[in-house]
Protein backbone atom coordinates (compact mmCIF):
# COMPACT_ATOMS: atom_id res chain seq x y z
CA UNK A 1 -24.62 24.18 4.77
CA UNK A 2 -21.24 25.42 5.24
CA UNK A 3 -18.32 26.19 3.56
CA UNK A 4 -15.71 23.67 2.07
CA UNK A 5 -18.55 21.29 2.56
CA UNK A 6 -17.03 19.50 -0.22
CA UNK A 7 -13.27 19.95 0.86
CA UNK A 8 -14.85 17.55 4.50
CA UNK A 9 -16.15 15.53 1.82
CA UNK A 10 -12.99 14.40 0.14
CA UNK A 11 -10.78 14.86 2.83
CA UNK A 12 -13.00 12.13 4.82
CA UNK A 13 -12.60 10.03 1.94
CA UNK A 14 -8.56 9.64 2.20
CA UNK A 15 -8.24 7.17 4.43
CA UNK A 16 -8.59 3.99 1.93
CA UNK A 17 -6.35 0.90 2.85
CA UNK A 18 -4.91 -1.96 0.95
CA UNK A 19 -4.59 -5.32 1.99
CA UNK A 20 -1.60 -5.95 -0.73
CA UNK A 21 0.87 -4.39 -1.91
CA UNK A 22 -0.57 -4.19 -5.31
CA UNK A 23 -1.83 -1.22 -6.76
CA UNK A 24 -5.95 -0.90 -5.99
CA UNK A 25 -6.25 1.39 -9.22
CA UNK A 26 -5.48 2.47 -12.46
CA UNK A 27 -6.33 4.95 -15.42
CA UNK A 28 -9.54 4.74 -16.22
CA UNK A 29 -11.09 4.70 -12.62
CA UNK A 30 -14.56 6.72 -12.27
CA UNK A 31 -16.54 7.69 -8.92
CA UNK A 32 -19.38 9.40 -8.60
CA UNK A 33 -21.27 9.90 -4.87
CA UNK A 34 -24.70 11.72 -3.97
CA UNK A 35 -24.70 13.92 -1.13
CA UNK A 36 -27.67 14.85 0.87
CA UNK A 37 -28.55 17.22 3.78
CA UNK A 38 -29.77 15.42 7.08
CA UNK A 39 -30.69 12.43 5.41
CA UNK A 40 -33.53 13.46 3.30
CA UNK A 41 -32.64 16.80 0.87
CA UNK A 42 -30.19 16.07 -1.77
CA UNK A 43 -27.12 18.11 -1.47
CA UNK A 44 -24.77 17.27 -4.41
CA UNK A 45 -22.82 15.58 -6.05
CA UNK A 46 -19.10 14.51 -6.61
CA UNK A 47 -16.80 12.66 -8.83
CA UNK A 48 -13.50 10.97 -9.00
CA UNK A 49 -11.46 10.35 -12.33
CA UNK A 50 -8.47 8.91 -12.59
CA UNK A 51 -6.21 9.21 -15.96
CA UNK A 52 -2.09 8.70 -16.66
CA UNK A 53 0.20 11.56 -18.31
CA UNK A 54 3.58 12.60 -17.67
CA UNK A 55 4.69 15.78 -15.73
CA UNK A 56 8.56 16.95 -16.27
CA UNK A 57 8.71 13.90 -18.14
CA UNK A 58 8.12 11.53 -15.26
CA UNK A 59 4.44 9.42 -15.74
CA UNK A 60 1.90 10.10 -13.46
CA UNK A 61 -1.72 9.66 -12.62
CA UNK A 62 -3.44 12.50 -13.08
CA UNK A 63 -7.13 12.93 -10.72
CA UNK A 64 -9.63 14.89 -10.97
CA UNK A 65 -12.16 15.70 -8.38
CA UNK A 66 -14.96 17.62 -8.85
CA UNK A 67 -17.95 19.16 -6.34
CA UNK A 68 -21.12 20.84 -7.11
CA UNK A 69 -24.39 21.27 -5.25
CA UNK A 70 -28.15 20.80 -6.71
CA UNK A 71 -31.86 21.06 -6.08
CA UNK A 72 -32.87 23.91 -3.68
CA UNK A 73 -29.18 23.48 -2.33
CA UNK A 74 -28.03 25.38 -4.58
CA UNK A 75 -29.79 28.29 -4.65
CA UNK A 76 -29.03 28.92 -1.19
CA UNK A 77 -25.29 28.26 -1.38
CA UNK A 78 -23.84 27.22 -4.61
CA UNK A 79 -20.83 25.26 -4.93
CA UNK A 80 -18.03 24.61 -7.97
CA UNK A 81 -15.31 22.74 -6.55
CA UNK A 82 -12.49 21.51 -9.10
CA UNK A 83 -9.08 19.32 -7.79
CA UNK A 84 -6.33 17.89 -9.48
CA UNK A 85 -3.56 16.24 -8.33
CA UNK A 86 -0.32 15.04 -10.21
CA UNK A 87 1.66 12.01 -8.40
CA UNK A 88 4.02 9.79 -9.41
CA UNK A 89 2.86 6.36 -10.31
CA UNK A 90 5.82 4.39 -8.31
CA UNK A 91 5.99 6.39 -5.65
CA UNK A 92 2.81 8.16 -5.19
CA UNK A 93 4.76 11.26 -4.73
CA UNK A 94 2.57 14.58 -5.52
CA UNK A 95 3.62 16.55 -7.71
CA UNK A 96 1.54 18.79 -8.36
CA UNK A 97 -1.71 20.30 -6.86
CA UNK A 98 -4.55 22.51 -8.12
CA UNK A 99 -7.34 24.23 -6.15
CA UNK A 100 -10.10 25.63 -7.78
CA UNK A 101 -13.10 26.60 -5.82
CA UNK A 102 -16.34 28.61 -5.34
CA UNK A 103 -18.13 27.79 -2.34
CA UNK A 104 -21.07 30.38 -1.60
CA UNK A 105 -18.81 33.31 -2.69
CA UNK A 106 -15.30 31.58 -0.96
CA UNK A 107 -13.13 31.70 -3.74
CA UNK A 108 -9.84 30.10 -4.08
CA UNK A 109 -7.08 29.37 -7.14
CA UNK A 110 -4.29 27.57 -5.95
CA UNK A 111 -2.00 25.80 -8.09
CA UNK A 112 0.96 24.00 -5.63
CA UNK A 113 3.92 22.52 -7.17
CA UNK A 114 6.03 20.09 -4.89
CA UNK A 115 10.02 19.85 -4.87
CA UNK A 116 10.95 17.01 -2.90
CA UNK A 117 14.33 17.05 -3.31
CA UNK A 118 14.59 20.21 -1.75
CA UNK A 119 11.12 19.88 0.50
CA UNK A 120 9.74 22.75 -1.01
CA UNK A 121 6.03 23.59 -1.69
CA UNK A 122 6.10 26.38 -4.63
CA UNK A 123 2.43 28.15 -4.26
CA UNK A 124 0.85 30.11 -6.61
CA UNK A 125 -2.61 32.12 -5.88
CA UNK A 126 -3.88 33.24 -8.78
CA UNK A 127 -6.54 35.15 -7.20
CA UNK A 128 -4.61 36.95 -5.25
CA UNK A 129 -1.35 37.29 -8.19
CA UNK A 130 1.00 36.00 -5.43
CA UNK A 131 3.83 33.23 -4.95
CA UNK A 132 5.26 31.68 -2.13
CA UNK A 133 7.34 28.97 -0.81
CA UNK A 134 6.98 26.64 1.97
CA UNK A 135 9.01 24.03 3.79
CA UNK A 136 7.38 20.21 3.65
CA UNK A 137 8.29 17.27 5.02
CA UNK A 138 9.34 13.89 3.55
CA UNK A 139 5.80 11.72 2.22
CA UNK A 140 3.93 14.67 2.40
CA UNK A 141 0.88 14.39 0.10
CA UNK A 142 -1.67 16.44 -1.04
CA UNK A 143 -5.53 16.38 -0.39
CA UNK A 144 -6.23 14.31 -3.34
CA UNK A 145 -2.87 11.84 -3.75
CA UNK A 146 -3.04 10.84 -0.16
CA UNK A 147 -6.61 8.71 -1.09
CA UNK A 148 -4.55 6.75 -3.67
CA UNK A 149 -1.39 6.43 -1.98
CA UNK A 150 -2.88 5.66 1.18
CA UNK A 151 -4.77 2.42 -1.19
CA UNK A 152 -1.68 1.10 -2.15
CA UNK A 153 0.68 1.56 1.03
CA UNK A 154 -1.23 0.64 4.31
CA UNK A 155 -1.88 -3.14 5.19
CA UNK A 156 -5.70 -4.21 6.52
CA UNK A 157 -4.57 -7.61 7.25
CA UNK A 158 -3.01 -7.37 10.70
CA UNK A 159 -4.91 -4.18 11.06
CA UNK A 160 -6.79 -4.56 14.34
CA UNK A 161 -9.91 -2.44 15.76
CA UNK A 162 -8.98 1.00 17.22
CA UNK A 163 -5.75 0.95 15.64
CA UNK A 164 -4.58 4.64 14.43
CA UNK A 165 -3.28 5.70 10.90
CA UNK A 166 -1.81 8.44 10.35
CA UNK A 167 -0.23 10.72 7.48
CA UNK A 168 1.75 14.24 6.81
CA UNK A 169 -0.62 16.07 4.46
CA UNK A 170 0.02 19.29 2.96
CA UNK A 171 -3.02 21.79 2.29
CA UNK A 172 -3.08 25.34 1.47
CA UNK A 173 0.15 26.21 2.87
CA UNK A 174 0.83 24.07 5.31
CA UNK A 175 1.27 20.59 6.73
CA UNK A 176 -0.51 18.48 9.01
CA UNK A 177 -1.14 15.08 10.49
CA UNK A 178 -4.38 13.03 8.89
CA UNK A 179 -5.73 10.19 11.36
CA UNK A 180 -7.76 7.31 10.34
CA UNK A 181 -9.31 4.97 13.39
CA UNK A 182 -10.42 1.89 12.46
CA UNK A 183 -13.54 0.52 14.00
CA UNK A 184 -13.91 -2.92 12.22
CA UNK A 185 -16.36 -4.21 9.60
CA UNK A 186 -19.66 -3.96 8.71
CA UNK A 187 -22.40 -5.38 5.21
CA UNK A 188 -24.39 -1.70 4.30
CA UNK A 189 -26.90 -1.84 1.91
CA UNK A 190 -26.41 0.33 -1.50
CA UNK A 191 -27.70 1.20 -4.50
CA UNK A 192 -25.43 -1.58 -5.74
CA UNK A 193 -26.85 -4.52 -3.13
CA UNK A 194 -24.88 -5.21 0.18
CA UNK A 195 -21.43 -4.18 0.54
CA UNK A 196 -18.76 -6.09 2.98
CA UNK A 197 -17.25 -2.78 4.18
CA UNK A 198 -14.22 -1.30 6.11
CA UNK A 199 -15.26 0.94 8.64
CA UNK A 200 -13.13 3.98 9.99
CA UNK A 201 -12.83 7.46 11.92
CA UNK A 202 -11.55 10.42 10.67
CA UNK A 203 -10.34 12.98 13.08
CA UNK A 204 -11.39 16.29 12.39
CA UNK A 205 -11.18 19.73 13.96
CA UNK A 206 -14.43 20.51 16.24
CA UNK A 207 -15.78 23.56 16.07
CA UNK A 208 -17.83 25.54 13.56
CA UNK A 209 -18.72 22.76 11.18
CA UNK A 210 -17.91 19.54 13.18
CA UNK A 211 -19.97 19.48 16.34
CA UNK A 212 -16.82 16.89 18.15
CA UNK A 213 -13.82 15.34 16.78
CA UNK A 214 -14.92 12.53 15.93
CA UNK A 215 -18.15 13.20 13.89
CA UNK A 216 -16.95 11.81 10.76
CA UNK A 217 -17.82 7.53 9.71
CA UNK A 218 -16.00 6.19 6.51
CA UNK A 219 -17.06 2.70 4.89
CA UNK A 220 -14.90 1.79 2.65
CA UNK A 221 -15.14 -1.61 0.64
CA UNK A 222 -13.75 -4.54 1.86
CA UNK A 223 -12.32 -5.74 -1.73
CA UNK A 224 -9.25 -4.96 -3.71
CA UNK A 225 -9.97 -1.43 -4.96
CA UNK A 226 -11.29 0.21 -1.79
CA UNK A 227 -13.45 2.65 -2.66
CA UNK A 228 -15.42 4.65 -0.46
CA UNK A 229 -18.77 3.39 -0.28
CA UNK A 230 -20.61 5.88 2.34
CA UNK A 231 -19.30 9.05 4.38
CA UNK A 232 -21.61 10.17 7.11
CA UNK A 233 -21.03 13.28 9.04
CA UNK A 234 -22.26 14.84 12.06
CA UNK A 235 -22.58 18.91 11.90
CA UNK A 236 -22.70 21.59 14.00
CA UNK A 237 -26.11 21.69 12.30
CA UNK A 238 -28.00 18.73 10.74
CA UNK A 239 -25.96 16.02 8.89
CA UNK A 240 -24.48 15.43 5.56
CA UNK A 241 -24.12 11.99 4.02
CA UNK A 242 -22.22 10.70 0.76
CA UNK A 243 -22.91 7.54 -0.79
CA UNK A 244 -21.16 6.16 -4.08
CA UNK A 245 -23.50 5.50 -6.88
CA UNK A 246 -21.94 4.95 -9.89
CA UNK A 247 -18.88 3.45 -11.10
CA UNK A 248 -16.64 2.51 -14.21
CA UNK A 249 -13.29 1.12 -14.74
CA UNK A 250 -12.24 -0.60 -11.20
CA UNK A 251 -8.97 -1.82 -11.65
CA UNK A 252 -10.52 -5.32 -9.43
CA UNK A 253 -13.89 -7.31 -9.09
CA UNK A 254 -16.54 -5.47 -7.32
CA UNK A 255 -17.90 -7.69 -4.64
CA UNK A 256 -22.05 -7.71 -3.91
CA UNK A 257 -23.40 -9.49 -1.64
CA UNK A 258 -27.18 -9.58 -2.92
């Protein structure tokens, strides 16, 4: 396993598309995937919970993602992943961000706050007792926002195979362009019966983790909310694989095909 295996994890998971322009969610929300090593050891899990509040007075959803391995997993590296993400409820703006991790000894305690009006990122390490600003873009989002604003702002009608979405996402401390491919659609079987799914490619870095760029495949469900149904990924070494099973408060019918 390697580290920020859960960070791949979400970050595969942002590229959700709506076929309206109504919103896909709302408070209330719940996701929960198993994760398992080259298709056989179970990994993990993770979980996805959405919930409204304000932030300098403006109402928001508020999400929180969280990551954990289990089994024999985790005695050989242990991870404690936690993510929120404040963004506005019209916009989807972020507004604020907060990264707090422990991956096999990585640790990290972020919080980011985002000024938009002056396209500022504010970043404060807590681990390290530092601050420091950034310049952003306009529509930047953060790891977690960009799943829910990208499920409420991109159109899967007219969208045809190999077509390329893209977004400015802001991580760490610093910006940079998410791709989505799509490849078509595709019935998987779950724990839920079959799924009518959306299928897509994430572009990630090759390299240490990723053996090629494109060794990331995202189903995501063909309905109103879409949710991520499966996440397979191809490693440097063996293969990890998410799949959603359980869920609570979808803002739209879930459609089985038994």
């Amino acid at each position: 396993m390697k580290k920020k295996l859960f960070l791949v994890l979400l970050l595969a998971s942002l590229g959700f598309l709506n076929a309206q322009q109504t919103s896909s969610f709302e408070a209330g929300e719940w996701l929960k995937f198993k994760l398992s090593y080259s298709g056989w050891m179970k990994a993990g899990n993770a979980t996805l919970q959405v919930s409204e509040t304000t932030y300098a007075s403006k109402p928001v959803y508020r999400v929180v993602a969280k990551g954990w391995t289990t089994g024999p997993i985790k005695w050989i590296f242990k991870v404690q992943d936690h993510y929120e993400s404040y963004f506005d409820k019209q916009t989807g703006a972020p507004y604020k961000f907060i990264r707090d991790i422990d991956e096999g000894g990585y640790v990290k305690n972020r919080i980011i706050e985002f000024d938009h009006s002056n396209q500022k990122a504010h970043i404060t390490d807590i681990k390290d007792s530092t601050k420091t600003s950034v310049d952003i873009g306009q529509n930047v989002q953060d790891l977690v926002s960009a799943y829910y604003y990208l499920r409420n702002n991109y159109q899967t009608k007219t969208i045809q195979i190999n077509d390329i979405v893209a977004l400015d996402m802001f991580f760490d401390n610093e910006t940079f362009k998410f791709k989505l491919k799509y490849l078509g659609r595709e019935t998987i079987q779950t724990v839920f019966g079959k799924i009518k799914c959306l299928k897509f490619r994430p572009y990630v870095m090759a390299g240490r983790v990723f053996s090629e760029e494109e060794s990331l495949t995202l189903w995501v469900s063909a309905d109103e909310n879409k949710i991520p149904m499966r996440i397979k990924a191809d490693l440097s070494v063996g293969s990890l694989r998410s799949d959603l099973i359980a869920q609570k408060g979808l803002k739209h019918p879930f459609e089985i095909q038994f």
